[in-house]
C-alpha atoms as a PDB file:
ATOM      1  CA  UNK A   1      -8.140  -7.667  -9.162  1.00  0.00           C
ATOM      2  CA  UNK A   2      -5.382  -9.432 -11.324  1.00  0.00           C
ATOM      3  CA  UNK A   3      -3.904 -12.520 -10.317  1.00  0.00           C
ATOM      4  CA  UNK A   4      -0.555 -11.390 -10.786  1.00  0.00           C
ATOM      5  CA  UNK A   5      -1.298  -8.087  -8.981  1.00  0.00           C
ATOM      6  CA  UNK A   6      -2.333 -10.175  -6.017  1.00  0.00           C
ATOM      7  CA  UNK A   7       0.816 -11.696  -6.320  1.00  0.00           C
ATOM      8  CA  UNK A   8       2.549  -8.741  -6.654  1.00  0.00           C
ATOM      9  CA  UNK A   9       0.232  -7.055  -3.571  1.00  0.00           C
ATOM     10  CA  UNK A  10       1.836 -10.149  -1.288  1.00  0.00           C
ATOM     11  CA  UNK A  11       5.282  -9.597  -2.461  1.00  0.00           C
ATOM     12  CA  UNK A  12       5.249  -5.936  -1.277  1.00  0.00           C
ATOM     13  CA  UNK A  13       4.529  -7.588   2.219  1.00  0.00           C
ATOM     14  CA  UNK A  14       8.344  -8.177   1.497  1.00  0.00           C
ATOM     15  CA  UNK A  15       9.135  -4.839   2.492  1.00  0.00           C
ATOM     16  CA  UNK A  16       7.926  -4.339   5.923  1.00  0.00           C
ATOM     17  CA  UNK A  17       9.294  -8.054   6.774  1.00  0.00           C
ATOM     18  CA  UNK A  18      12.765  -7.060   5.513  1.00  0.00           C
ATOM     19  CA  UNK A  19      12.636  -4.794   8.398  1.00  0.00           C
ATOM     20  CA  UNK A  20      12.851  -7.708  10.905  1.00  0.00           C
ATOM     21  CA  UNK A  21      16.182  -8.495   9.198  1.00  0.00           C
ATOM     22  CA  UNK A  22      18.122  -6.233   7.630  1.00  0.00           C
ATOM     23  CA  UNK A  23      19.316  -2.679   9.113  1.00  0.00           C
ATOM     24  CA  UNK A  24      17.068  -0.096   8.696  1.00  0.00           C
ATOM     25  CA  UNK A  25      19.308   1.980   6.758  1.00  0.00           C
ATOM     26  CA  UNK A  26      19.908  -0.807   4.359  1.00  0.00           C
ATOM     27  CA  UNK A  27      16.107  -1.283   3.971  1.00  0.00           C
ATOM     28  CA  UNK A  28      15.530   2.467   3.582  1.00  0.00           C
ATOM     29  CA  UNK A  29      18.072   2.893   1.102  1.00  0.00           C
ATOM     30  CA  UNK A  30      17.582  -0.680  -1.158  1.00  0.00           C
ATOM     31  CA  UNK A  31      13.740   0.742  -1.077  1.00  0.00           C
ATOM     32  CA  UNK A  32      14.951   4.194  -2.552  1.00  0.00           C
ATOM     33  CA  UNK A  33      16.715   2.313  -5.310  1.00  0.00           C
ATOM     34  CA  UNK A  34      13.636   0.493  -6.082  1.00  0.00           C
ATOM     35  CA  UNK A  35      11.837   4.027  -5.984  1.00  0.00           C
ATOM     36  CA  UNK A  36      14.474   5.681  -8.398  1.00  0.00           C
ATOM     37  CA  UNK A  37      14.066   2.759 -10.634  1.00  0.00           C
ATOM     38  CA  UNK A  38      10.107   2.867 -10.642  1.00  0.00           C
ATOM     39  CA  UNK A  39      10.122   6.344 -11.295  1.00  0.00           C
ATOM     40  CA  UNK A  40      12.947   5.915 -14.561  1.00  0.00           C
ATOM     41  CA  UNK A  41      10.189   2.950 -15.689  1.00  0.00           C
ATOM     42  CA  UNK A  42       7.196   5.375 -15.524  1.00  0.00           C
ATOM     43  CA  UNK A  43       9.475   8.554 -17.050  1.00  0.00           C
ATOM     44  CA  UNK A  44      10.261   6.639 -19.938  1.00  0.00           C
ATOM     45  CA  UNK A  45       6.838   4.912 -20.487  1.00  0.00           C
ATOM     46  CA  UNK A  46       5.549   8.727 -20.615  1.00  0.00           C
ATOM     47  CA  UNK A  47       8.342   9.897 -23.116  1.00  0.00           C
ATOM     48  CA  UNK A  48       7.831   7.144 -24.922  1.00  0.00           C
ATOM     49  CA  UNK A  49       4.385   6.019 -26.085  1.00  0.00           C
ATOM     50  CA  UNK A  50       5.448   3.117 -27.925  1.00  0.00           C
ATOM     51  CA  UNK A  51       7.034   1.392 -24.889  1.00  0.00           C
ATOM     52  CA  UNK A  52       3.924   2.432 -23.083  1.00  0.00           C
ATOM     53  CA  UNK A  53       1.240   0.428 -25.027  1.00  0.00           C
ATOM     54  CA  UNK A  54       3.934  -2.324 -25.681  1.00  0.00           C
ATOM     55  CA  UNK A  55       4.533  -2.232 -21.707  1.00  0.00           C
ATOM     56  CA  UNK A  56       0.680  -2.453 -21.222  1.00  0.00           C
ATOM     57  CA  UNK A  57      -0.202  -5.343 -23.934  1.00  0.00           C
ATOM     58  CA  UNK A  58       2.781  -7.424 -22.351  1.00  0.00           C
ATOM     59  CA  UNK A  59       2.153  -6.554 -18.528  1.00  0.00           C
ATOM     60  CA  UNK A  60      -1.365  -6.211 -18.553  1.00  0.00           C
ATOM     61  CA  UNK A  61      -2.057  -8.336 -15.634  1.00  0.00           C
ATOM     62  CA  UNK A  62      -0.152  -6.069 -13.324  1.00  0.00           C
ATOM     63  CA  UNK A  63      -1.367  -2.859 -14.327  1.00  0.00           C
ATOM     64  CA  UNK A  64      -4.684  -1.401 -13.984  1.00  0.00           C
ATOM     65  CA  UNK A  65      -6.288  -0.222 -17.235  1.00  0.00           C
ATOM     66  CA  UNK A  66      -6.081   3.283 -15.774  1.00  0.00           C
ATOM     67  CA  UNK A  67      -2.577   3.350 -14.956  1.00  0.00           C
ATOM     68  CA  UNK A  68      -2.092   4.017 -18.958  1.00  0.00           C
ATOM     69  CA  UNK A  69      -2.305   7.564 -18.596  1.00  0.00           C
ATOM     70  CA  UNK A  70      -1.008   7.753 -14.885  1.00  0.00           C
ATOM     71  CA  UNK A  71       1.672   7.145 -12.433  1.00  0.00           C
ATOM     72  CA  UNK A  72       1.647   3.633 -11.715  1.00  0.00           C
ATOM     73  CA  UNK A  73       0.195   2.349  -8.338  1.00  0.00           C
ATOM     74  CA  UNK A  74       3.780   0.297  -8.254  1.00  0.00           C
ATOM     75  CA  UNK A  75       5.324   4.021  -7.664  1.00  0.00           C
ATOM     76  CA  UNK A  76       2.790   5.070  -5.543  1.00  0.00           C
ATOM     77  CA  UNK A  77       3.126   1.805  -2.947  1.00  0.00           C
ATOM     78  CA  UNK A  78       7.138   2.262  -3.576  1.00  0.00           C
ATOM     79  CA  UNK A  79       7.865   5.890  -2.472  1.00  0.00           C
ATOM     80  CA  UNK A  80       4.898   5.913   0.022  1.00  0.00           C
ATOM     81  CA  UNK A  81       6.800   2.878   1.298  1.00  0.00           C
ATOM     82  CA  UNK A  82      10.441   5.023   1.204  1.00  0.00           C
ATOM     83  CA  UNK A  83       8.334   7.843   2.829  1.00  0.00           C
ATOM     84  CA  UNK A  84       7.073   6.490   5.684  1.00  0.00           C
ATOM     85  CA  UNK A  85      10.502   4.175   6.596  1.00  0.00           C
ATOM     86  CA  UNK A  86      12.492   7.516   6.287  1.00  0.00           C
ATOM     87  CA  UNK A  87      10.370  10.010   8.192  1.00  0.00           C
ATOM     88  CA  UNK A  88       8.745   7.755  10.783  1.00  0.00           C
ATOM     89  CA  UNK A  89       9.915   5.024  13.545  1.00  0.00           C
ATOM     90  CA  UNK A  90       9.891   1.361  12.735  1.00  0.00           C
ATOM     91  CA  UNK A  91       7.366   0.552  15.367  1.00  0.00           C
ATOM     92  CA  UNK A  92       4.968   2.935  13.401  1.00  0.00           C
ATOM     93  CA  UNK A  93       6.280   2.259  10.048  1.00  0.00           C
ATOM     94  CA  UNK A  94       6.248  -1.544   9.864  1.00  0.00           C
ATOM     95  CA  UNK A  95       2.137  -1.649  10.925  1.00  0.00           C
ATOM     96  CA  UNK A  96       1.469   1.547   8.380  1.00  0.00           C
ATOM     97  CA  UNK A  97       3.053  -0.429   5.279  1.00  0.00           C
ATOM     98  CA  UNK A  98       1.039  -3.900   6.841  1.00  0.00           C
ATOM     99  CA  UNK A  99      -1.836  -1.689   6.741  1.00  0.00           C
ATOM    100  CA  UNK A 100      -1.398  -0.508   3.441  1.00  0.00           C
ATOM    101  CA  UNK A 101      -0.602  -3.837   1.843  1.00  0.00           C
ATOM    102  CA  UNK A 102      -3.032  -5.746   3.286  1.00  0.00           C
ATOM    103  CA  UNK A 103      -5.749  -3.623   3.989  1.00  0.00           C
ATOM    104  CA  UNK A 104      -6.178  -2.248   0.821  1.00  0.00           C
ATOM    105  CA  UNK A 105      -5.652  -5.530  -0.758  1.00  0.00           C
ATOM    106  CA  UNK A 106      -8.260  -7.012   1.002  1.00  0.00           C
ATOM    107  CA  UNK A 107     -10.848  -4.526   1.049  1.00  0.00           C
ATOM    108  CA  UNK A 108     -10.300  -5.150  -2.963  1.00  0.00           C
ATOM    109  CA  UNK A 109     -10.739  -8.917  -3.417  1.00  0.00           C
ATOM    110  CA  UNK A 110     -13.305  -9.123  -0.501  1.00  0.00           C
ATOM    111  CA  UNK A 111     -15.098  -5.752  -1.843  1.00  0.00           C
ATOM    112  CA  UNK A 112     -15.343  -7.682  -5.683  1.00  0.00           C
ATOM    113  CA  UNK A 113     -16.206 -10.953  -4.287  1.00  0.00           C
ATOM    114  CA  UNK A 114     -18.843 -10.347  -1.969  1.00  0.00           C
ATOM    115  CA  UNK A 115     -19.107  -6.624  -1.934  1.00  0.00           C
ATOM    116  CA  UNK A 116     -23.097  -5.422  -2.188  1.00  0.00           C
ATOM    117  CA  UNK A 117     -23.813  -2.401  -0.007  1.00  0.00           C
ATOM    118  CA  UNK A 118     -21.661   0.495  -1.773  1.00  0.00           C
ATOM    119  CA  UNK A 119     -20.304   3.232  -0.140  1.00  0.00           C
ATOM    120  CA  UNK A 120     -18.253   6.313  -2.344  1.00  0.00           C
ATOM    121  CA  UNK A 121     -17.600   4.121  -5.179  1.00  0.00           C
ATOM    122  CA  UNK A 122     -16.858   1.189  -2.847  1.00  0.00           C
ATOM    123  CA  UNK A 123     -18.045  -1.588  -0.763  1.00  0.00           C
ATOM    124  CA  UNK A 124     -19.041  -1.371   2.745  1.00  0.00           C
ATOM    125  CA  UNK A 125     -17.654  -5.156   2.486  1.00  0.00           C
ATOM    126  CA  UNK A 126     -14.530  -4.309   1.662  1.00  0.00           C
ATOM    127  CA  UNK A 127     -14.302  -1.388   3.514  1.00  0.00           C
ATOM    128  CA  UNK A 128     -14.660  -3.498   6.877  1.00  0.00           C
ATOM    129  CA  UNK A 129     -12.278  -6.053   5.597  1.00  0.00           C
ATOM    130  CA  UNK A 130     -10.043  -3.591   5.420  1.00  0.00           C
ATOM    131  CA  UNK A 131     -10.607  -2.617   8.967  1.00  0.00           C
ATOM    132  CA  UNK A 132     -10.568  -6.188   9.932  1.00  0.00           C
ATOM    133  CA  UNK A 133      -6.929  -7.065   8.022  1.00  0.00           C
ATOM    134  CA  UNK A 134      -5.732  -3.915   9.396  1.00  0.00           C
ATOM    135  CA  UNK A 135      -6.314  -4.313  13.491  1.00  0.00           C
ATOM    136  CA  UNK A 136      -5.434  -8.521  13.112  1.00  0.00           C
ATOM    137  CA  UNK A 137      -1.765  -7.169  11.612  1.00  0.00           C
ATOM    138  CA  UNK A 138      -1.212  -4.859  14.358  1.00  0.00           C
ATOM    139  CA  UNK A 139      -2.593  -7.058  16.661  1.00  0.00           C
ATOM    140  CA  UNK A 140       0.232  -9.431  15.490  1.00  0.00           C
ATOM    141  CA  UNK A 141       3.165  -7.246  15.251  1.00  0.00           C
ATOM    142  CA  UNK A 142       1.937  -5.597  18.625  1.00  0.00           C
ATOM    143  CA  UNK A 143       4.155  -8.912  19.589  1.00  0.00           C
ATOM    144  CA  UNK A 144       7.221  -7.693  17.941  1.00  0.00           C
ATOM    145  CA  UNK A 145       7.171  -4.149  18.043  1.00  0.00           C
ATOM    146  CA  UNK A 146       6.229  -1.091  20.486  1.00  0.00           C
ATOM    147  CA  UNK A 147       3.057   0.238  19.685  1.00  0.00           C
ATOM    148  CA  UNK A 148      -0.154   0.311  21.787  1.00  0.00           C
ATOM    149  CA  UNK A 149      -3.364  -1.117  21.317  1.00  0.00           C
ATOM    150  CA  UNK A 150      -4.694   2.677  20.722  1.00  0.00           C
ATOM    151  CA  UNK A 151      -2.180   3.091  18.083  1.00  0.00           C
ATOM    152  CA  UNK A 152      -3.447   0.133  16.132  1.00  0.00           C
ATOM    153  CA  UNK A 153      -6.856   0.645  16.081  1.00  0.00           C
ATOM    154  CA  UNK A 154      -6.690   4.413  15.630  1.00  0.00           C
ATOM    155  CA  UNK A 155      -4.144   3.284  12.611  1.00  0.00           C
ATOM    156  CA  UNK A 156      -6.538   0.782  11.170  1.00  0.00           C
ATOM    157  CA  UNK A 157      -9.597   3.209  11.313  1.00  0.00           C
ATOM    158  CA  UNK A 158      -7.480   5.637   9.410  1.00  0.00           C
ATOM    159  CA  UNK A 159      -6.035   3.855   6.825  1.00  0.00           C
ATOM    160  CA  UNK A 160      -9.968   2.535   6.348  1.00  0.00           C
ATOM    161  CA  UNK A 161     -11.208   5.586   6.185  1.00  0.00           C
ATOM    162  CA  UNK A 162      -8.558   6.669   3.454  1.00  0.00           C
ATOM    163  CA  UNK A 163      -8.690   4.106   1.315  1.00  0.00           C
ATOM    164  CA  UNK A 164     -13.093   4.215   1.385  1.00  0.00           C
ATOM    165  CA  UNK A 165     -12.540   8.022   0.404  1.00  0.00           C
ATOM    166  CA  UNK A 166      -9.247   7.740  -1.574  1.00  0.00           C
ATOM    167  CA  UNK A 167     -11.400   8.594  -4.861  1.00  0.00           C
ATOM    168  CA  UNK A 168      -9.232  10.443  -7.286  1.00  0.00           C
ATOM    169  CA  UNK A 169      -5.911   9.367  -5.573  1.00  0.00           C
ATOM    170  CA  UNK A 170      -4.251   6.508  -5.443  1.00  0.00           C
ATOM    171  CA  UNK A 171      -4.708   5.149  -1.882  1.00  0.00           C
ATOM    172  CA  UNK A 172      -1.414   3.392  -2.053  1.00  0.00           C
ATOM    173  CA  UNK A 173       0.308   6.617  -1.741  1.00  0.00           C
ATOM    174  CA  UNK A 174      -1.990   8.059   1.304  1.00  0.00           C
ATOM    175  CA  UNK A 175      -3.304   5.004   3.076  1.00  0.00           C
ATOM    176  CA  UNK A 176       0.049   4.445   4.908  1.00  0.00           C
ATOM    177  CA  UNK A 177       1.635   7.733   5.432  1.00  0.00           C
ATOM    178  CA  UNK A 178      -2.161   8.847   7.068  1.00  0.00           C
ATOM    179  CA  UNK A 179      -2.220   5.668   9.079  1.00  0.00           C
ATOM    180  CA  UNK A 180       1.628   6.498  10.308  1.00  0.00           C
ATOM    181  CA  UNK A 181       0.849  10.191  11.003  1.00  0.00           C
ATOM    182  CA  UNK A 182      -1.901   9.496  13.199  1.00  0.00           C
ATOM    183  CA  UNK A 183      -0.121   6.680  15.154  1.00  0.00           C
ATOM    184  CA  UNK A 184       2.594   8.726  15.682  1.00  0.00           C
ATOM    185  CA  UNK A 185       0.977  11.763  17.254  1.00  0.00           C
ATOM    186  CA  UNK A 186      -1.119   9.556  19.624  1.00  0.00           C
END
């Protein structure tokens, strides 16, 4: 993983803490203008080849070589992010972003670091530190918010499970809204 998309995966913890302090309409709809704005960023890169390579040679650190060709994982983290704050609760939202953010960023820089045993295209390693960064944040904002213990681990196993088999989609885009679904229907 890229340093500066480390950085960036930490500064998209902004989001779910933003909920502890501004309203959640203002969150909801400052999120959709960040959405809207992604999405003009990757229609243009798209239409325009040009700005795309360009884009790539100067940003290269925060994009994946993949993303070239394909929607950004920026957009996908953004409107999952806008999805789950508008369709779910904020006790079920807040942990289903944490999850996303930090579990899958996790599971990525403990999976390349120490990551030996694989598992679909990933790391057993990283697929428990996942689980582990997962059930500690929801352990924590148990604290602040009302969810149960069943909620959070049943949370954390899904949004493990989706991002070991999220090959072929972008896990930024399923990890949370799975995680939120489940919590919310237990």
């Amino acid at each position: 993983m890229k340093w500066w998309r480390k950085v960036l995966r930490l500064a998209a913890l902004l989001i779910p803490l933003l909920s502890f302090v501004l309203s959640w309409n203002i969150l909801i709809t400052s999120v959709g203008i960040l959405v809207l704005a992604m999405a003009a960023i990757e229609l243009y890169r798209f239409s325009h080849p040009l700005f795309n390579t360009q884009l790539f040679l100067q940003c290269r650190s925060l994009f994946k070589r993949q993303e070239r060709g394909r929607i950004s994982g920026i957009f996908w983290y953004l409107a999952s992010s806008f999805f789950i704050l508008f369709f779910f609760e904020q006790d079920i939202a807040i942990p289903a972003l944490f999850f996303t953010t930090l579990g899958d960023g996790m599971a990525n820089i403990i999976g390349e670091k120490f990551g030996r045993k694989k598992i679909f295209h990933r790391s057993l390693e990283g697929s428990l530190a996942c689980l582990f960064f997962c059930l500690v944040a929801g352990l924590i904002l148990k604290n602040f918010l009302n969810i149960t213990p069943l909620q959070i681990l049943l949370g954390s196993i899904t949004a493990t499970v989706v991002e070991l088999f999220s090959i072929g989609m972008d896990d930024n885009l399923t990890m949370g809204i799975l995680s939120a679904w489940v919590m919310s229907v237990v």
